[in-house]
C-alpha atoms as a PDB file:
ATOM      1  CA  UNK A   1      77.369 -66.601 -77.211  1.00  0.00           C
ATOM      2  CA  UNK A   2      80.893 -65.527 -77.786  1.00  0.00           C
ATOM      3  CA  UNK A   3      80.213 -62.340 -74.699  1.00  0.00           C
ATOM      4  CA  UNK A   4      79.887 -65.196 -72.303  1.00  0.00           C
ATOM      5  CA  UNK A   5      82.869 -67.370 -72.556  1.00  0.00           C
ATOM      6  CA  UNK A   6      84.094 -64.910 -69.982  1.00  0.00           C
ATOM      7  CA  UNK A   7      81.596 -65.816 -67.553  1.00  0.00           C
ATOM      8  CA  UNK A   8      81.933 -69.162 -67.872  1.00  0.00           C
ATOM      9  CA  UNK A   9      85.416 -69.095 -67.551  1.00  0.00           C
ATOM     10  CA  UNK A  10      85.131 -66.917 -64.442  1.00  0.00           C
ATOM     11  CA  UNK A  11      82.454 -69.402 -62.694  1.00  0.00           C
ATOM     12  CA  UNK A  12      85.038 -72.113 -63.372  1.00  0.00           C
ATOM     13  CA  UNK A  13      87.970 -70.770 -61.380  1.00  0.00           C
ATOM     14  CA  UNK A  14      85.563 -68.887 -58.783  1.00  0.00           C
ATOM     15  CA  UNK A  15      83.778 -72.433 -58.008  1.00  0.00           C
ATOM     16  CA  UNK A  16      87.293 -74.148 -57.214  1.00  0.00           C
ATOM     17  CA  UNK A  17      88.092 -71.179 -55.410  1.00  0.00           C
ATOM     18  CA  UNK A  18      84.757 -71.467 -53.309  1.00  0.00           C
ATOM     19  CA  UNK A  19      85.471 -75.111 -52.692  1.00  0.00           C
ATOM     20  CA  UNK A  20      89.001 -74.230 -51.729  1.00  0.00           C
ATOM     21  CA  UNK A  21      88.198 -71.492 -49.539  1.00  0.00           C
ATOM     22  CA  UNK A  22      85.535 -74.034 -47.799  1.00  0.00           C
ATOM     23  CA  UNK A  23      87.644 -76.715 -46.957  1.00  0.00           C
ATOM     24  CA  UNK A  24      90.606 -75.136 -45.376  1.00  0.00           C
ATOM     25  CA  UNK A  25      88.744 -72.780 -43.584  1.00  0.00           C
ATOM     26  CA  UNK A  26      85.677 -74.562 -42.488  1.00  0.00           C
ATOM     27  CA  UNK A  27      86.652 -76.447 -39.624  1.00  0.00           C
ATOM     28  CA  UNK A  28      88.885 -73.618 -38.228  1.00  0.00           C
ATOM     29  CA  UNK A  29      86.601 -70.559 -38.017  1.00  0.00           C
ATOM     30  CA  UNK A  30      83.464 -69.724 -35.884  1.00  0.00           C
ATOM     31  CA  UNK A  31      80.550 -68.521 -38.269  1.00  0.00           C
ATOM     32  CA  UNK A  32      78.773 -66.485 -35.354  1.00  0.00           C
ATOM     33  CA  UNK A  33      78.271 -63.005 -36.372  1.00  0.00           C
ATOM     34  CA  UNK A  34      79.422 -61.916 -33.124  1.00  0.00           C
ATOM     35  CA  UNK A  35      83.080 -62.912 -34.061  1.00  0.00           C
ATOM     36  CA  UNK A  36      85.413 -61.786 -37.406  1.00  0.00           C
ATOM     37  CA  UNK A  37      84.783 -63.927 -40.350  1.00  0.00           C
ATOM     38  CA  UNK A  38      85.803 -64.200 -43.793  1.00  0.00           C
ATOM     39  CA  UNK A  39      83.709 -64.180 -47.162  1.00  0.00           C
ATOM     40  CA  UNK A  40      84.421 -65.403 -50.455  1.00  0.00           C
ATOM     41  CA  UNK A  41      82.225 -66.095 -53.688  1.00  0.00           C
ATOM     42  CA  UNK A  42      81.615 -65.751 -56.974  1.00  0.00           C
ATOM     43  CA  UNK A  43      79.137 -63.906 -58.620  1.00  0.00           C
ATOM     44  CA  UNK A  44      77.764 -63.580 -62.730  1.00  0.00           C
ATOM     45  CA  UNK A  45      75.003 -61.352 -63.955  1.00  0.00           C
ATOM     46  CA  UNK A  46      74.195 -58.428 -66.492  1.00  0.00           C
ATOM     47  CA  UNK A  47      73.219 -54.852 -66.783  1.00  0.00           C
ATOM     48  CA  UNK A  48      69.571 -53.497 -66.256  1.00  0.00           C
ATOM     49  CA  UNK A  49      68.769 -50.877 -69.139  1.00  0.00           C
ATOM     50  CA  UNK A  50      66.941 -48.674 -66.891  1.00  0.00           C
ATOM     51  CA  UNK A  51      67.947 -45.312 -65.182  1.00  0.00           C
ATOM     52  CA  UNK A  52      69.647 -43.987 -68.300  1.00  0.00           C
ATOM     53  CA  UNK A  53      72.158 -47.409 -69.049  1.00  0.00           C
ATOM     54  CA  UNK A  54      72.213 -48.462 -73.035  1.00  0.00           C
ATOM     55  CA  UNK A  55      75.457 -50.780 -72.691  1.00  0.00           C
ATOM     56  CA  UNK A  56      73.966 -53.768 -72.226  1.00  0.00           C
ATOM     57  CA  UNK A  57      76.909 -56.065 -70.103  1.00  0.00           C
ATOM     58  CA  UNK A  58      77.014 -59.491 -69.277  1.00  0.00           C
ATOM     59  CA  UNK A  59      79.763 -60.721 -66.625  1.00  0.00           C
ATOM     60  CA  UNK A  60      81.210 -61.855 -63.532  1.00  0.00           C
ATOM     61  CA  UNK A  61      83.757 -62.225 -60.825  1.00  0.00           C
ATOM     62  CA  UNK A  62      85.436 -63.126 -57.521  1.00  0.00           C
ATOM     63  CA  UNK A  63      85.138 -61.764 -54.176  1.00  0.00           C
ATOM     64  CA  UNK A  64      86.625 -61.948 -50.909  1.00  0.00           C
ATOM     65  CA  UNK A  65      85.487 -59.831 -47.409  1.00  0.00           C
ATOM     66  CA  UNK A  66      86.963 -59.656 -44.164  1.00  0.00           C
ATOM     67  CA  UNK A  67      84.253 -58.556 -41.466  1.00  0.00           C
ATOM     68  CA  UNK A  68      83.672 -57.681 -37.659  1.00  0.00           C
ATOM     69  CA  UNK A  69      81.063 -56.857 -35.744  1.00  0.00           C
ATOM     70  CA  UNK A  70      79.580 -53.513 -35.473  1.00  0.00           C
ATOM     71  CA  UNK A  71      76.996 -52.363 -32.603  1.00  0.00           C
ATOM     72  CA  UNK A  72      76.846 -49.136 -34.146  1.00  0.00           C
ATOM     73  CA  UNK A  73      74.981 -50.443 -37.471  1.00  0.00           C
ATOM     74  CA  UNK A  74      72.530 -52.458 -35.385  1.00  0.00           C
ATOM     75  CA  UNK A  75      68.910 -52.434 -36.694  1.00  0.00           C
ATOM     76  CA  UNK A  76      66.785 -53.844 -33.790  1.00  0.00           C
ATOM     77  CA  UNK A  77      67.493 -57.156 -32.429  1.00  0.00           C
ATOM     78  CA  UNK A  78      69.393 -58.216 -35.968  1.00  0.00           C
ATOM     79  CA  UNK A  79      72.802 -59.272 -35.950  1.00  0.00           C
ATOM     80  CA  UNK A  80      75.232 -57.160 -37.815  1.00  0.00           C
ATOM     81  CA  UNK A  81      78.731 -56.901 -39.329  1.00  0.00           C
ATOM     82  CA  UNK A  82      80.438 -54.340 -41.011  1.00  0.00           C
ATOM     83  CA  UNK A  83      82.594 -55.776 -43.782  1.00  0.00           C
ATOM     84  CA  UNK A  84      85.131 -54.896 -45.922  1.00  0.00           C
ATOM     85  CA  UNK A  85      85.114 -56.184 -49.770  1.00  0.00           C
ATOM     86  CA  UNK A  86      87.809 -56.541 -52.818  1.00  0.00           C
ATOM     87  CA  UNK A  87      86.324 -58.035 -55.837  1.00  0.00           C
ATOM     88  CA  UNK A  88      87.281 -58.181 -59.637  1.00  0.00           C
ATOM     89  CA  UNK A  89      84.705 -58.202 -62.208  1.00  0.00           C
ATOM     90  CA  UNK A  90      85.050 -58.697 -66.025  1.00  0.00           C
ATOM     91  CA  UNK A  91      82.724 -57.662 -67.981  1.00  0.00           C
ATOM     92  CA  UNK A  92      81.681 -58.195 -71.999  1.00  0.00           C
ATOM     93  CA  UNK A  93      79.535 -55.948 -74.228  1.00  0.00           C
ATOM     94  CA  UNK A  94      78.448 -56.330 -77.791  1.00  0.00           C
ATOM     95  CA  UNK A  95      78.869 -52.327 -78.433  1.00  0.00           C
ATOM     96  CA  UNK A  96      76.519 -49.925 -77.591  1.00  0.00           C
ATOM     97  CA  UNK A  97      75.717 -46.308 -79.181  1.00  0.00           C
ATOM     98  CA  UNK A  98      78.795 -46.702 -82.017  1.00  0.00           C
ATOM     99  CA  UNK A  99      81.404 -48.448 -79.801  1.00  0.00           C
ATOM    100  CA  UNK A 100      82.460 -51.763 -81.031  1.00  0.00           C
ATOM    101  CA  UNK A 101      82.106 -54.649 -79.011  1.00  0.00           C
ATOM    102  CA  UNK A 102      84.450 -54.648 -75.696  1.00  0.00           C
ATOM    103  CA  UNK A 103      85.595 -55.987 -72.311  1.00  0.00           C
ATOM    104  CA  UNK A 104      86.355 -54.502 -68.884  1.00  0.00           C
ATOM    105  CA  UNK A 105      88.278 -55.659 -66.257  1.00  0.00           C
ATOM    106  CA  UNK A 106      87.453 -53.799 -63.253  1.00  0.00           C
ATOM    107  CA  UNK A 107      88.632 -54.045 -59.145  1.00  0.00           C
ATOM    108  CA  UNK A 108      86.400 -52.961 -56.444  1.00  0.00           C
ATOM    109  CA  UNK A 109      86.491 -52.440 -53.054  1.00  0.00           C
ATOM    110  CA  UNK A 110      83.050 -51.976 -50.694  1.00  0.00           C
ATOM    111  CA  UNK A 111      82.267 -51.441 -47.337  1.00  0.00           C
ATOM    112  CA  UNK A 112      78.859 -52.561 -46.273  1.00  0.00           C
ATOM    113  CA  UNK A 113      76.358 -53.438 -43.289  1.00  0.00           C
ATOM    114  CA  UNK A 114      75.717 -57.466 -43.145  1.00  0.00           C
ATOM    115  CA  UNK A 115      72.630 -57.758 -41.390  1.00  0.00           C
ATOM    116  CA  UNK A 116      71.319 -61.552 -40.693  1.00  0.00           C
ATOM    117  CA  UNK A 117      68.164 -62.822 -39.700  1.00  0.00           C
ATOM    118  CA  UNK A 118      67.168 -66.067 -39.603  1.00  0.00           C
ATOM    119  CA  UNK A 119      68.145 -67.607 -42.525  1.00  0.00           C
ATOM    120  CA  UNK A 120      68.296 -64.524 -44.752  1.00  0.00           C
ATOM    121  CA  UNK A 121      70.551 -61.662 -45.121  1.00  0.00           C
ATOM    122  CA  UNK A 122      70.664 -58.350 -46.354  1.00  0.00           C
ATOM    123  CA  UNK A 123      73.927 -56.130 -47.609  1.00  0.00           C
ATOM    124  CA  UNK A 124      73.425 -52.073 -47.717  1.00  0.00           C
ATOM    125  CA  UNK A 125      76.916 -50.081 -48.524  1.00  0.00           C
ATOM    126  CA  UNK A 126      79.226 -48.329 -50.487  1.00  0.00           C
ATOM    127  CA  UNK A 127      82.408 -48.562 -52.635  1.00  0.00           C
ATOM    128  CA  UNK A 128      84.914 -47.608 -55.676  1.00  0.00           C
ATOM    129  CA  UNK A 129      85.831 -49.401 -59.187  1.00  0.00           C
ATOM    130  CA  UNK A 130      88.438 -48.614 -61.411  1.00  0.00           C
ATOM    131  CA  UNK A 131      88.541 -50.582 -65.113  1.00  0.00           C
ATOM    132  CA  UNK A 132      90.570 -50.507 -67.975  1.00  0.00           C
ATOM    133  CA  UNK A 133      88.377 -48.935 -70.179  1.00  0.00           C
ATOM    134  CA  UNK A 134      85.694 -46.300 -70.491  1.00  0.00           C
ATOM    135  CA  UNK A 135      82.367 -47.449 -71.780  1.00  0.00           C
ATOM    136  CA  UNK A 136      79.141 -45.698 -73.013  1.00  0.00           C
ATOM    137  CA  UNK A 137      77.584 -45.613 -69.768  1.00  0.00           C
ATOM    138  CA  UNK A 138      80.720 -45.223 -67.351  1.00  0.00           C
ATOM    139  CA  UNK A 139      82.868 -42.715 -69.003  1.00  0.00           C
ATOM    140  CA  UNK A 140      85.372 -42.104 -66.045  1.00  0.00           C
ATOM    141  CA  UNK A 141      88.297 -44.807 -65.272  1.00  0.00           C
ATOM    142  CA  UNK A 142      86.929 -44.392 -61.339  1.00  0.00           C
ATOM    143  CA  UNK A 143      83.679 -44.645 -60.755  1.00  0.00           C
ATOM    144  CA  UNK A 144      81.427 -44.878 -57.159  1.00  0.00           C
ATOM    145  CA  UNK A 145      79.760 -47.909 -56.352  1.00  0.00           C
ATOM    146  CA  UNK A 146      76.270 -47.878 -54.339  1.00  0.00           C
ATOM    147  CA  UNK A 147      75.359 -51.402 -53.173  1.00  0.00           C
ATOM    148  CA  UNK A 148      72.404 -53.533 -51.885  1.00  0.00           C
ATOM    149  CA  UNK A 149      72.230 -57.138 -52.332  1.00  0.00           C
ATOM    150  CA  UNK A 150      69.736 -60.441 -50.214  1.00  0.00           C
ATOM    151  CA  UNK A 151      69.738 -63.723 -49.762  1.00  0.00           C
ATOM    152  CA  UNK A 152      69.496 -67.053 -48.262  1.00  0.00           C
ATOM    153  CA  UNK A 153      71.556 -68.590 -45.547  1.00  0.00           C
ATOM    154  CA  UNK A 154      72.500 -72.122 -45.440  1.00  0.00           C
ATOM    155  CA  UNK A 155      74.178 -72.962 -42.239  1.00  0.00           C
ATOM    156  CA  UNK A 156      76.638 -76.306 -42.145  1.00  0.00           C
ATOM    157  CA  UNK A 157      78.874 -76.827 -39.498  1.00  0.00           C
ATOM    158  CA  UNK A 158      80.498 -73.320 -38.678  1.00  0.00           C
ATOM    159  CA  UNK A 159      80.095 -72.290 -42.245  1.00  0.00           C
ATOM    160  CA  UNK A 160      77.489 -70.056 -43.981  1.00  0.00           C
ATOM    161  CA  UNK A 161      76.348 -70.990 -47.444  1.00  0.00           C
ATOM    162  CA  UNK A 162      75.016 -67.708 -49.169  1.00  0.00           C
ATOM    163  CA  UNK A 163      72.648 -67.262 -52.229  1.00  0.00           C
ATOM    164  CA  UNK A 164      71.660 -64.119 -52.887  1.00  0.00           C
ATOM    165  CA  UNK A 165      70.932 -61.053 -55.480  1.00  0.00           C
ATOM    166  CA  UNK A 166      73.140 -57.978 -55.185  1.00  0.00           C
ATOM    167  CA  UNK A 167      72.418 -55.086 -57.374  1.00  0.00           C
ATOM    168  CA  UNK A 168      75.532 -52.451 -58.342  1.00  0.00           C
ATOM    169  CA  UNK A 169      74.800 -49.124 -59.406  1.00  0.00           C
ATOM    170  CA  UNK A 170      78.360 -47.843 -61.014  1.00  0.00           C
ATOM    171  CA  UNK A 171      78.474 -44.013 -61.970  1.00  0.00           C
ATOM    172  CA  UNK A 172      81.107 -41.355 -61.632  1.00  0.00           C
ATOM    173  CA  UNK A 173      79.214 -39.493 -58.920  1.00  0.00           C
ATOM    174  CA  UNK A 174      79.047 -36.351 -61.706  1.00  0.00           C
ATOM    175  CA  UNK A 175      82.630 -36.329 -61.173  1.00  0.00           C
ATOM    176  CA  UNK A 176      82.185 -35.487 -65.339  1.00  0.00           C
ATOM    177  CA  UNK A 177      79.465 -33.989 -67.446  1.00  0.00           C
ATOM    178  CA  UNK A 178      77.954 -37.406 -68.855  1.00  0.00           C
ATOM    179  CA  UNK A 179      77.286 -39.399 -65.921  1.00  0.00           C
ATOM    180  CA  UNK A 180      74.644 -42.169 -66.845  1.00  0.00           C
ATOM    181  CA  UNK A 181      76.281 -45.045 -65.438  1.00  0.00           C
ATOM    182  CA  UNK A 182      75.478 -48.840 -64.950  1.00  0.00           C
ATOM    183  CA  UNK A 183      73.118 -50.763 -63.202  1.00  0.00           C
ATOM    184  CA  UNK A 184      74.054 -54.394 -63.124  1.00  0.00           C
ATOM    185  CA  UNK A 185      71.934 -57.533 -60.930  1.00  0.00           C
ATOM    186  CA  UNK A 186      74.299 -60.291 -60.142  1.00  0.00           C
ATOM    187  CA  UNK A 187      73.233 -63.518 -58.671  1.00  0.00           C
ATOM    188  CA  UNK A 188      75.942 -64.199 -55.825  1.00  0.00           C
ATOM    189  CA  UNK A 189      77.205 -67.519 -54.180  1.00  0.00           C
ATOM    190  CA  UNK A 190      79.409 -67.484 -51.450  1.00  0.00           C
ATOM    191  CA  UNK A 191      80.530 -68.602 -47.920  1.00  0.00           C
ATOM    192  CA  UNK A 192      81.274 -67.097 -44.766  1.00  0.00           C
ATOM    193  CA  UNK A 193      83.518 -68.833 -42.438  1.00  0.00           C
END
Protein backbone atom coordinates (compact mmCIF):
# COMPACT_ATOMS: atom_id res chain seq x y z
CA UNK A 1 0.00 0.00 0.00
CA UNK A 2 2.90 2.13 1.00
CA UNK A 3 4.27 1.90 -3.27
CA UNK A 4 1.17 3.85 -4.03
CA UNK A 5 1.09 6.90 -1.94
CA UNK A 6 3.03 8.20 -4.89
CA UNK A 7 0.33 7.72 -7.21
CA UNK A 8 -2.09 9.07 -5.28
CA UNK A 9 -0.27 11.97 -4.58
CA UNK A 10 0.51 12.44 -8.27
CA UNK A 11 -3.38 12.07 -9.34
CA UNK A 12 -4.00 14.80 -6.76
CA UNK A 13 -1.88 17.59 -8.21
CA UNK A 14 -2.35 16.23 -11.95
CA UNK A 15 -6.35 16.50 -11.46
CA UNK A 16 -6.06 20.31 -10.30
CA UNK A 17 -3.73 20.72 -12.97
CA UNK A 18 -6.30 19.19 -15.55
CA UNK A 19 -9.01 21.40 -14.15
CA UNK A 20 -6.67 24.34 -14.35
CA UNK A 21 -5.48 23.74 -17.69
CA UNK A 22 -9.40 23.41 -18.73
CA UNK A 23 -10.65 26.48 -17.57
CA UNK A 24 -8.22 29.01 -18.77
CA UNK A 25 -7.80 27.52 -21.91
CA UNK A 26 -11.16 26.27 -22.87
CA UNK A 27 -12.91 29.12 -24.10
CA UNK A 28 -9.82 30.53 -25.95
CA UNK A 29 -8.64 27.68 -28.21
CA UNK A 30 -10.21 25.91 -31.29
CA UNK A 31 -10.17 22.00 -30.71
CA UNK A 32 -10.26 21.24 -34.61
CA UNK A 33 -7.46 19.07 -35.53
CA UNK A 34 -6.83 21.14 -38.42
CA UNK A 35 -5.43 23.97 -36.11
CA UNK A 36 -2.39 23.79 -33.17
CA UNK A 37 -3.67 22.66 -29.89
CA UNK A 38 -2.43 21.92 -26.60
CA UNK A 39 -2.64 18.62 -24.40
CA UNK A 40 -2.37 18.05 -20.87
CA UNK A 41 -3.24 15.01 -18.48
CA UNK A 42 -2.42 12.81 -16.07
CA UNK A 43 -1.82 9.37 -16.28
CA UNK A 44 -1.20 6.17 -13.39
CA UNK A 45 -0.56 2.57 -14.21
CA UNK A 46 2.02 -0.38 -13.69
CA UNK A 47 4.45 -2.61 -15.41
CA UNK A 48 3.45 -5.76 -17.53
CA UNK A 49 5.89 -8.75 -16.59
CA UNK A 50 6.09 -9.94 -20.02
CA UNK A 51 8.87 -9.55 -22.73
CA UNK A 52 11.67 -10.20 -20.26
CA UNK A 53 10.46 -7.30 -17.30
CA UNK A 54 10.70 -8.79 -13.47
CA UNK A 55 10.48 -5.19 -11.73
CA UNK A 56 7.16 -5.04 -11.15
CA UNK A 57 6.33 -0.83 -11.00
CA UNK A 58 3.41 0.91 -10.06
CA UNK A 59 3.19 4.83 -10.90
CA UNK A 60 2.23 7.89 -12.54
CA UNK A 61 2.58 11.35 -13.89
CA UNK A 62 1.88 14.61 -15.74
CA UNK A 63 1.92 15.49 -19.26
CA UNK A 64 1.70 18.31 -21.47
CA UNK A 65 1.87 18.31 -25.71
CA UNK A 66 1.94 20.98 -28.08
CA UNK A 67 0.66 19.72 -31.63
CA UNK A 68 0.04 20.77 -35.39
CA UNK A 69 -1.20 19.32 -38.12
CA UNK A 70 0.62 17.03 -40.34
CA UNK A 71 -0.60 15.94 -44.03
CA UNK A 72 2.32 13.88 -44.29
CA UNK A 73 1.16 11.28 -41.44
CA UNK A 74 -2.32 11.08 -42.95
CA UNK A 75 -3.89 7.57 -42.91
CA UNK A 76 -6.92 7.80 -45.29
CA UNK A 77 -9.57 10.24 -44.67
CA UNK A 78 -8.46 10.44 -40.67
CA UNK A 79 -7.50 13.55 -39.21
CA UNK A 80 -4.01 13.80 -37.94
CA UNK A 81 -1.53 15.75 -35.78
CA UNK A 82 1.88 15.35 -35.08
CA UNK A 83 2.62 16.26 -31.48
CA UNK A 84 5.25 16.92 -29.37
CA UNK A 85 5.22 15.53 -25.56
CA UNK A 86 7.18 16.33 -22.06
CA UNK A 87 5.99 14.25 -19.27
CA UNK A 88 7.39 13.23 -15.75
CA UNK A 89 6.68 9.96 -14.34
CA UNK A 90 7.48 8.57 -10.82
CA UNK A 91 7.59 5.40 -10.35
CA UNK A 92 7.67 2.83 -7.04
CA UNK A 93 8.92 -0.78 -6.85
CA UNK A 94 8.98 -3.22 -4.01
CA UNK A 95 12.58 -4.67 -5.23
CA UNK A 96 13.03 -7.02 -7.73
CA UNK A 97 15.93 -9.76 -8.33
CA UNK A 98 18.01 -8.53 -4.89
CA UNK A 99 17.42 -4.75 -5.17
CA UNK A 100 15.64 -3.28 -2.28
CA UNK A 101 12.60 -1.52 -2.72
CA UNK A 102 12.98 1.94 -4.81
CA UNK A 103 11.61 4.98 -6.68
CA UNK A 104 12.30 6.68 -10.02
CA UNK A 105 11.71 9.90 -11.12
CA UNK A 106 11.96 10.01 -14.74
CA UNK A 107 11.30 13.02 -17.71
CA UNK A 108 10.27 12.14 -21.12
CA UNK A 109 9.84 13.66 -24.17
CA UNK A 110 7.74 11.89 -27.35
CA UNK A 111 6.87 12.69 -30.63
CA UNK A 112 3.86 10.91 -31.98
CA UNK A 113 1.03 10.68 -34.78
CA UNK A 114 -2.58 11.73 -33.20
CA UNK A 115 -4.93 10.23 -35.42
CA UNK A 116 -8.86 10.92 -34.61
CA UNK A 117 -11.83 9.36 -35.76
CA UNK A 118 -14.99 9.82 -34.61
CA UNK A 119 -14.93 9.76 -31.16
CA UNK A 120 -11.78 7.66 -30.70
CA UNK A 121 -8.18 8.22 -31.08
CA UNK A 122 -5.14 6.49 -31.57
CA UNK A 123 -1.28 7.66 -30.62
CA UNK A 124 1.74 5.71 -32.57
CA UNK A 125 5.41 7.36 -31.82
CA UNK A 126 8.57 7.60 -30.33
CA UNK A 127 10.66 9.18 -27.51
CA UNK A 128 13.57 9.36 -24.69
CA UNK A 129 13.55 9.05 -20.66
CA UNK A 130 16.16 9.76 -18.42
CA UNK A 131 15.62 8.79 -14.37
CA UNK A 132 17.52 8.99 -11.43
CA UNK A 133 18.20 5.61 -10.96
CA UNK A 134 18.96 2.35 -12.71
CA UNK A 135 16.61 -0.49 -12.06
CA UNK A 136 16.62 -4.29 -12.78
CA UNK A 137 14.99 -4.00 -15.98
CA UNK A 138 16.34 -0.48 -17.27
CA UNK A 139 19.94 -0.50 -16.45
CA UNK A 140 20.98 2.69 -18.48
CA UNK A 141 20.17 6.38 -17.01
CA UNK A 142 18.73 7.04 -20.89
CA UNK A 143 16.63 4.83 -22.20
CA UNK A 144 14.29 4.86 -25.74
CA UNK A 145 10.75 5.05 -25.48
CA UNK A 146 8.38 3.23 -28.18
CA UNK A 147 4.75 4.37 -27.77
CA UNK A 148 1.12 3.43 -28.70
CA UNK A 149 -1.74 4.41 -26.69
CA UNK A 150 -6.29 4.67 -27.63
CA UNK A 151 -9.04 6.10 -26.48
CA UNK A 152 -12.24 7.86 -26.24
CA UNK A 153 -13.10 11.37 -27.19
CA UNK A 154 -15.46 13.48 -25.36
CA UNK A 155 -16.08 16.67 -27.15
CA UNK A 156 -17.48 19.90 -24.96
CA UNK A 157 -17.41 23.15 -26.28
CA UNK A 158 -13.94 23.54 -28.13
CA UNK A 159 -12.38 21.12 -25.75
CA UNK A 160 -11.52 17.38 -26.10
CA UNK A 161 -11.96 15.15 -23.10
CA UNK A 162 -9.58 12.05 -23.58
CA UNK A 163 -9.68 8.53 -21.92
CA UNK A 164 -7.51 6.27 -23.13
CA UNK A 165 -4.75 3.31 -22.60
CA UNK A 166 -1.18 4.07 -23.65
CA UNK A 167 1.34 1.37 -23.39
CA UNK A 168 5.38 2.41 -22.91
CA UNK A 169 7.94 0.08 -23.79
CA UNK A 170 11.29 1.66 -22.02
CA UNK A 171 14.68 -0.12 -22.98
CA UNK A 172 18.13 1.15 -23.75
CA UNK A 173 17.90 0.27 -27.43
CA UNK A 174 21.07 -2.37 -26.62
CA UNK A 175 22.86 0.73 -26.04
CA UNK A 176 24.40 -1.95 -23.09
CA UNK A 177 24.71 -5.68 -22.81
CA UNK A 178 21.53 -6.29 -20.47
CA UNK A 179 18.80 -4.67 -22.18
CA UNK A 180 15.41 -6.20 -20.88
CA UNK A 181 13.60 -3.15 -20.24
CA UNK A 182 10.00 -2.16 -19.10
CA UNK A 183 6.73 -2.48 -20.34
CA UNK A 184 4.29 -0.36 -18.44
CA UNK A 185 0.06 0.18 -19.41
CA UNK A 186 -1.10 3.45 -18.10
CA UNK A 187 -4.65 4.51 -18.12
CA UNK A 188 -4.50 8.28 -19.40
CA UNK A 189 -6.93 11.31 -18.85
CA UNK A 190 -6.45 14.36 -20.51
CA UNK A 191 -7.68 17.36 -22.61
CA UNK A 192 -6.92 18.92 -25.74
CA UNK A 193 -7.73 22.47 -26.22
Amino acid sequence: MDGLLPFVRASRLGLGFVVLAACQFAAAQQADLAAKSHYAGLFAGRSQLILGSEDTRVGGGLYYGYGRPEKRLRFGRMRTQLVFEGYVLRTHSGGANGDPPNDVDALGGLAYAHYRWKSAYLDIGIGLQASNHVSTDLPSYVNSTPMAGAGAVVRSGRTDWLLGLRFLHISNAGTRRKNPGQNELFLTFGIRY
